[in-house]
PDB file of N, CA and C in Angstrom:
ATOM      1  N   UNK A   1     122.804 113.151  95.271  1.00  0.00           N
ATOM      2  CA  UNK A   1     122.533 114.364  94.549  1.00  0.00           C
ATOM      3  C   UNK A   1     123.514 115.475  94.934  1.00  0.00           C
ATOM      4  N   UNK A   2     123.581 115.950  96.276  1.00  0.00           N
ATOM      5  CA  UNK A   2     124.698 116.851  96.532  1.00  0.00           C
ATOM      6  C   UNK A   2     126.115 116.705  96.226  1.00  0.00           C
ATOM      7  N   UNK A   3     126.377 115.277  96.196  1.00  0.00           N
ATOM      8  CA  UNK A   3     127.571 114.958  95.440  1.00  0.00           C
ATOM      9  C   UNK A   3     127.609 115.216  94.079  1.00  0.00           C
ATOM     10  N   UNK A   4     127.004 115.002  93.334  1.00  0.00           N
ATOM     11  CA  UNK A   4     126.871 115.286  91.757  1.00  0.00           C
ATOM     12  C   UNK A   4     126.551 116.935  91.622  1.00  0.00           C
ATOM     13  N   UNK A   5     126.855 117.088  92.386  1.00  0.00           N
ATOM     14  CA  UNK A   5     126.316 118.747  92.437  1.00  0.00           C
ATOM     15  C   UNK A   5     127.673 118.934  92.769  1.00  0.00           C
ATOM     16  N   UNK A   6     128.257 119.256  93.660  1.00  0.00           N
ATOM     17  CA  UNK A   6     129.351 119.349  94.149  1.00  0.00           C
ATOM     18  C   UNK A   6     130.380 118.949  93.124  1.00  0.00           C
ATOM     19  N   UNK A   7     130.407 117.999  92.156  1.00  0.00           N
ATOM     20  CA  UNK A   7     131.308 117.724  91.577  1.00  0.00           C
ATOM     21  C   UNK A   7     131.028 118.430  90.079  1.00  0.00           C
ATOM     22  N   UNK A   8     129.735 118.745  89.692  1.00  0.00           N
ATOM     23  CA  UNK A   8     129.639 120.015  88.769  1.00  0.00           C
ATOM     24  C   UNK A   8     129.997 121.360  89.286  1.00  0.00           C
ATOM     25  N   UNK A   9     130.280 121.417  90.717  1.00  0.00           N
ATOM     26  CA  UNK A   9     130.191 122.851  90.447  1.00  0.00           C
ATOM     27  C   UNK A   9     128.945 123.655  91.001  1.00  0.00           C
ATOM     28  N   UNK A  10     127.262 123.129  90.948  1.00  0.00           N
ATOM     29  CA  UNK A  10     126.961 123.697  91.133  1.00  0.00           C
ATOM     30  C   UNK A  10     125.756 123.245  92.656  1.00  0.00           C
ATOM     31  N   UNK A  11     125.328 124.297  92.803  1.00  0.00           N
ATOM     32  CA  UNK A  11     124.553 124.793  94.454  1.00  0.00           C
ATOM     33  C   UNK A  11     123.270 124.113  94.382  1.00  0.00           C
ATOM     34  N   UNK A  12     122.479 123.496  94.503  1.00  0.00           N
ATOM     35  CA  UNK A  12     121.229 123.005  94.446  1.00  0.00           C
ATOM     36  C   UNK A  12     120.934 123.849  96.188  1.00  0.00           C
ATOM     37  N   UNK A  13     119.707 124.185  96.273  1.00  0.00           N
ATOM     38  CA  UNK A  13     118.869 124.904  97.373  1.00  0.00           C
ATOM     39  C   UNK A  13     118.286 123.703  97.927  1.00  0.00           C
ATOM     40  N   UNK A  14     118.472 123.376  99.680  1.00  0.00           N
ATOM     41  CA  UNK A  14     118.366 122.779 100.208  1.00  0.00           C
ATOM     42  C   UNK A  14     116.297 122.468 100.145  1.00  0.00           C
ATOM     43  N   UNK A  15     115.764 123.306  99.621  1.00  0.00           N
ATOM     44  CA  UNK A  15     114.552 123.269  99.372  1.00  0.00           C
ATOM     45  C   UNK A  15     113.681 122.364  98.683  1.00  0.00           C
ATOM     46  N   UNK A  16     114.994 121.822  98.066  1.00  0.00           N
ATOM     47  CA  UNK A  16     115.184 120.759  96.463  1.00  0.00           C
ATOM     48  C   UNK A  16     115.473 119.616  97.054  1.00  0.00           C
ATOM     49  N   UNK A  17     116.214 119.718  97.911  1.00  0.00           N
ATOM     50  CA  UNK A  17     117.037 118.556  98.521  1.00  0.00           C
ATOM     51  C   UNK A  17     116.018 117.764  99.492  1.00  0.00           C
ATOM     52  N   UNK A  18     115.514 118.609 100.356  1.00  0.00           N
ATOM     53  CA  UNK A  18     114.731 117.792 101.456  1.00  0.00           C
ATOM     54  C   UNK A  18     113.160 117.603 101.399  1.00  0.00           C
ATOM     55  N   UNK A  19     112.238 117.327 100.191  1.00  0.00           N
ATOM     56  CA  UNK A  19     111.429 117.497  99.854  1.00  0.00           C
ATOM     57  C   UNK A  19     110.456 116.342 101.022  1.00  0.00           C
ATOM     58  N   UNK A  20     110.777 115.212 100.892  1.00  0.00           N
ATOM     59  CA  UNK A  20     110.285 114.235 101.721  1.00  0.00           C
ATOM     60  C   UNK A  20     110.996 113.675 102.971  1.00  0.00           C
ATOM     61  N   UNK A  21     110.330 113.548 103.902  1.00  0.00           N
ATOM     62  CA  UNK A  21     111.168 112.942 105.442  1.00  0.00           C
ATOM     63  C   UNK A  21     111.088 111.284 105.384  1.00  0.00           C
ATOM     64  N   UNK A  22     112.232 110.781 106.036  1.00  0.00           N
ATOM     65  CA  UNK A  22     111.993 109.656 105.901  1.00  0.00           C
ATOM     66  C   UNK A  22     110.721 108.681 106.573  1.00  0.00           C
ATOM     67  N   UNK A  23     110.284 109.439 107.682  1.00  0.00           N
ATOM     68  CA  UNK A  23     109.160 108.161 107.538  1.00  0.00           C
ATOM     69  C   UNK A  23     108.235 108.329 107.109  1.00  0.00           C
ATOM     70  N   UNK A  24     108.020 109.258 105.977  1.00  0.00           N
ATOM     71  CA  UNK A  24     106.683 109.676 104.865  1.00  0.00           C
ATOM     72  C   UNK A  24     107.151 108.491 103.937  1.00  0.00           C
ATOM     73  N   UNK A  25     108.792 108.243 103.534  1.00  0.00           N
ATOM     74  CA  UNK A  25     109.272 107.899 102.517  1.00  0.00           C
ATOM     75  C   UNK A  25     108.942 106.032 102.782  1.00  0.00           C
ATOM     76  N   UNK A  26     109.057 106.038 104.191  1.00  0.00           N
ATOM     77  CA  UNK A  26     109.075 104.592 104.588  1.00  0.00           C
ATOM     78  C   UNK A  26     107.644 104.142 104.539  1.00  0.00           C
ATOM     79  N   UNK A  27     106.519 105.190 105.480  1.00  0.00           N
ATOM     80  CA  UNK A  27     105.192 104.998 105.251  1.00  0.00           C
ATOM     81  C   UNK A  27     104.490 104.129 103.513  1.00  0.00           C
ATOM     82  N   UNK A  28     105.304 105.396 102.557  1.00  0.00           N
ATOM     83  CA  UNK A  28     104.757 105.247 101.229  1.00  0.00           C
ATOM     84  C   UNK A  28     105.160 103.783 100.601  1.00  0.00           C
ATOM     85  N   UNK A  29     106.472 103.117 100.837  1.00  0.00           N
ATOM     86  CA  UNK A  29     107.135 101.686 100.622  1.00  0.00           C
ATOM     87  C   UNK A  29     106.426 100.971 101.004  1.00  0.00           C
ATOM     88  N   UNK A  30     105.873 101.302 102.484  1.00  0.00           N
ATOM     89  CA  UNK A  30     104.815 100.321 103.241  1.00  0.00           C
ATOM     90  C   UNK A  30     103.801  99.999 102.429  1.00  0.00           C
ATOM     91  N   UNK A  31     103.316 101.164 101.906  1.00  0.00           N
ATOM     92  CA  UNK A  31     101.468 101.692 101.590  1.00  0.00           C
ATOM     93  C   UNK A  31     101.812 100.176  99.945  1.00  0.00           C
ATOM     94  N   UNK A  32     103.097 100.989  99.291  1.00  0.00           N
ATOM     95  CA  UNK A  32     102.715 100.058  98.051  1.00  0.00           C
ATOM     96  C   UNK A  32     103.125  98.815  98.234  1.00  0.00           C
ATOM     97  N   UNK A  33     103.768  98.546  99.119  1.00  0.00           N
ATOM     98  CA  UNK A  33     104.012  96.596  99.160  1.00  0.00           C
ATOM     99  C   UNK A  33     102.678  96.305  99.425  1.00  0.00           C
ATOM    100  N   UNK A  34     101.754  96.801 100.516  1.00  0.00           N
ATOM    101  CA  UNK A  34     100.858  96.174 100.845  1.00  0.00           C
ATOM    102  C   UNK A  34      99.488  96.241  99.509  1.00  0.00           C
ATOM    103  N   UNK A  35      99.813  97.769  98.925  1.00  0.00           N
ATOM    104  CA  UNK A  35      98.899  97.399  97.935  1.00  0.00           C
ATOM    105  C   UNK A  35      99.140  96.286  96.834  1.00  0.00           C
ATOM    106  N   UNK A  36     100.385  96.032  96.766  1.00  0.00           N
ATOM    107  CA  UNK A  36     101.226  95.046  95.729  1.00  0.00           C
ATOM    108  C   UNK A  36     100.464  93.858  95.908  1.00  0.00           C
ATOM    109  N   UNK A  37     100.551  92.884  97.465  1.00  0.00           N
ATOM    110  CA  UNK A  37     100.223  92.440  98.260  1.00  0.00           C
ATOM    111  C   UNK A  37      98.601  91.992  97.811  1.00  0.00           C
ATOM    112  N   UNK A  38      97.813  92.914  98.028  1.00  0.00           N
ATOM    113  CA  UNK A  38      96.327  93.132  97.921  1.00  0.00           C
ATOM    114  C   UNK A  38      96.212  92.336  96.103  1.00  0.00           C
ATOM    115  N   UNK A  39      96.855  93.505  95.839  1.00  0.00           N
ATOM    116  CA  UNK A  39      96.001  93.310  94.472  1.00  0.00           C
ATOM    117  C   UNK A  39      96.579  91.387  93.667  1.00  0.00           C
ATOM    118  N   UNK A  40      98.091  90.819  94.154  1.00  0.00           N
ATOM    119  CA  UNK A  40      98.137  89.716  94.158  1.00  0.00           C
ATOM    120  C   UNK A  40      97.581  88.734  94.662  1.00  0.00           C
ATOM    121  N   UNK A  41      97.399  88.760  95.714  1.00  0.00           N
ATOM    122  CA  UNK A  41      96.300  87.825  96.541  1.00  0.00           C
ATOM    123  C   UNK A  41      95.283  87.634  96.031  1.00  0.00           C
ATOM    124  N   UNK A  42      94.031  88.552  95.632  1.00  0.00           N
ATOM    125  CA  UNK A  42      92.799  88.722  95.702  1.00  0.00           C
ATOM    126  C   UNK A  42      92.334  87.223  94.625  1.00  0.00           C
ATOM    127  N   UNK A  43      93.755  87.726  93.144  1.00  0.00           N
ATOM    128  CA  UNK A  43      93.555  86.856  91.942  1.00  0.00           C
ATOM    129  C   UNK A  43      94.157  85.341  92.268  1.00  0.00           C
ATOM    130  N   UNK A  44      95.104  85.116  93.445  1.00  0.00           N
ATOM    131  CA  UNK A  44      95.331  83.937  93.140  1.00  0.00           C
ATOM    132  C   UNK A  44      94.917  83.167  94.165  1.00  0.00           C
ATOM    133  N   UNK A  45      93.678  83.643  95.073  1.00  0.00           N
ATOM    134  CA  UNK A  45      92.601  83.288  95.965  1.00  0.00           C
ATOM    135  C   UNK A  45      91.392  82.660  94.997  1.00  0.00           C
ATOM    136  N   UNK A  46      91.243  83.614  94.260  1.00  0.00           N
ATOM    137  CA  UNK A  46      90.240  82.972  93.253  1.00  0.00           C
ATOM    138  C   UNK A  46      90.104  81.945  92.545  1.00  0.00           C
ATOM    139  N   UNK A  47      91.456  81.929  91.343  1.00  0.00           N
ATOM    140  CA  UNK A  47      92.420  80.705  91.069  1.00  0.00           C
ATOM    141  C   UNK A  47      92.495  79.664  91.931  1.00  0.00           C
ATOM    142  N   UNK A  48      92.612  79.255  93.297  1.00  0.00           N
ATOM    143  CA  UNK A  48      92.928  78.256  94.045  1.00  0.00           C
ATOM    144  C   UNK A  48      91.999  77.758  94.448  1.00  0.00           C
ATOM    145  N   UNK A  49      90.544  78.331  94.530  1.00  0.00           N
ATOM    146  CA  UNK A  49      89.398  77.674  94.665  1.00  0.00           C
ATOM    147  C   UNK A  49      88.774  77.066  93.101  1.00  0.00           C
ATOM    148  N   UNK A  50      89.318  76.939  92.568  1.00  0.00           N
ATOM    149  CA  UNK A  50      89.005  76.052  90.877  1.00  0.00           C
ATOM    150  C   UNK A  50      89.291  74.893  91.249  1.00  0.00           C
ATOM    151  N   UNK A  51      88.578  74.296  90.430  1.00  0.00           N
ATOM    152  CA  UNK A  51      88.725  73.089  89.950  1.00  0.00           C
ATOM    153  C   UNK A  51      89.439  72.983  89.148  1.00  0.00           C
ATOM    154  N   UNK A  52      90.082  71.970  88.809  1.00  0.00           N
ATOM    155  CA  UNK A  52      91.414  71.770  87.475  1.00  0.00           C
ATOM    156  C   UNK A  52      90.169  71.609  86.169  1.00  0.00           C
ATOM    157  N   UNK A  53      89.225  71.123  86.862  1.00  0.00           N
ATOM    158  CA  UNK A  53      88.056  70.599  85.337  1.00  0.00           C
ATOM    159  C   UNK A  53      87.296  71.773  85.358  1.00  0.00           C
ATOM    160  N   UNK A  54      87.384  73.376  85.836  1.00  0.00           N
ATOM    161  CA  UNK A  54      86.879  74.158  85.609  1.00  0.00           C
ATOM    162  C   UNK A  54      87.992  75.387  84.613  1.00  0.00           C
ATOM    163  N   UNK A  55      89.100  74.786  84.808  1.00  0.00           N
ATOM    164  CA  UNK A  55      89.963  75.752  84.483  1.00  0.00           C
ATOM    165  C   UNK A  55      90.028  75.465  83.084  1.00  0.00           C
ATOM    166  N   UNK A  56      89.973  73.953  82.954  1.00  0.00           N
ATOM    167  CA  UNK A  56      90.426  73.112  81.605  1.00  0.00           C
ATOM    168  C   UNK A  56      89.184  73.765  80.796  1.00  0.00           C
ATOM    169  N   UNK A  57      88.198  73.326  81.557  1.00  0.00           N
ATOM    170  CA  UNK A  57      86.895  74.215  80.797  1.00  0.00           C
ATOM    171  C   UNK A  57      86.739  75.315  80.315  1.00  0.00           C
ATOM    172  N   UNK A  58      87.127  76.579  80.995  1.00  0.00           N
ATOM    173  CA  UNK A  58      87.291  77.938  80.507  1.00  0.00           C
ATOM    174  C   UNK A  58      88.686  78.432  79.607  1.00  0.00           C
ATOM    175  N   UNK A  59      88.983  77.635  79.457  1.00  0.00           N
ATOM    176  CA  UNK A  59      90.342  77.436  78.860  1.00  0.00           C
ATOM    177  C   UNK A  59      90.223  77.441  77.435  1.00  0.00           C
TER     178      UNK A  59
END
């Protein structure tokens, strides 16, 4: 960003610039892999306890 700024010409306020610290930024990467994580698992836990003749069935 300060580069693209710099190469327009213009000043962006460091206020703009440093909104988040990095280990808020790293925390939050964490937070959604693991929710990623969660919400994949849960469905293909469920799925793996079927039967093939239950699946064929609801099918």
């Amino acid at each position: 960003m300060p580069i693209a700024a710099d190469a327009a010409r213009v000043s962006i306020p460091s206020s703009v610039l440093d909104v988040w610290q990095a280990p808020t930024l790293a925390l939050m990467a964490l937070a959604g892999v693991v929710i990623a994580l969660l919400g994949a698992l849960v469905p293909a836990r469920r799925a793996a306890r079927l039967t093939i003749a239950e699946v064929l069935h609801n099918e």
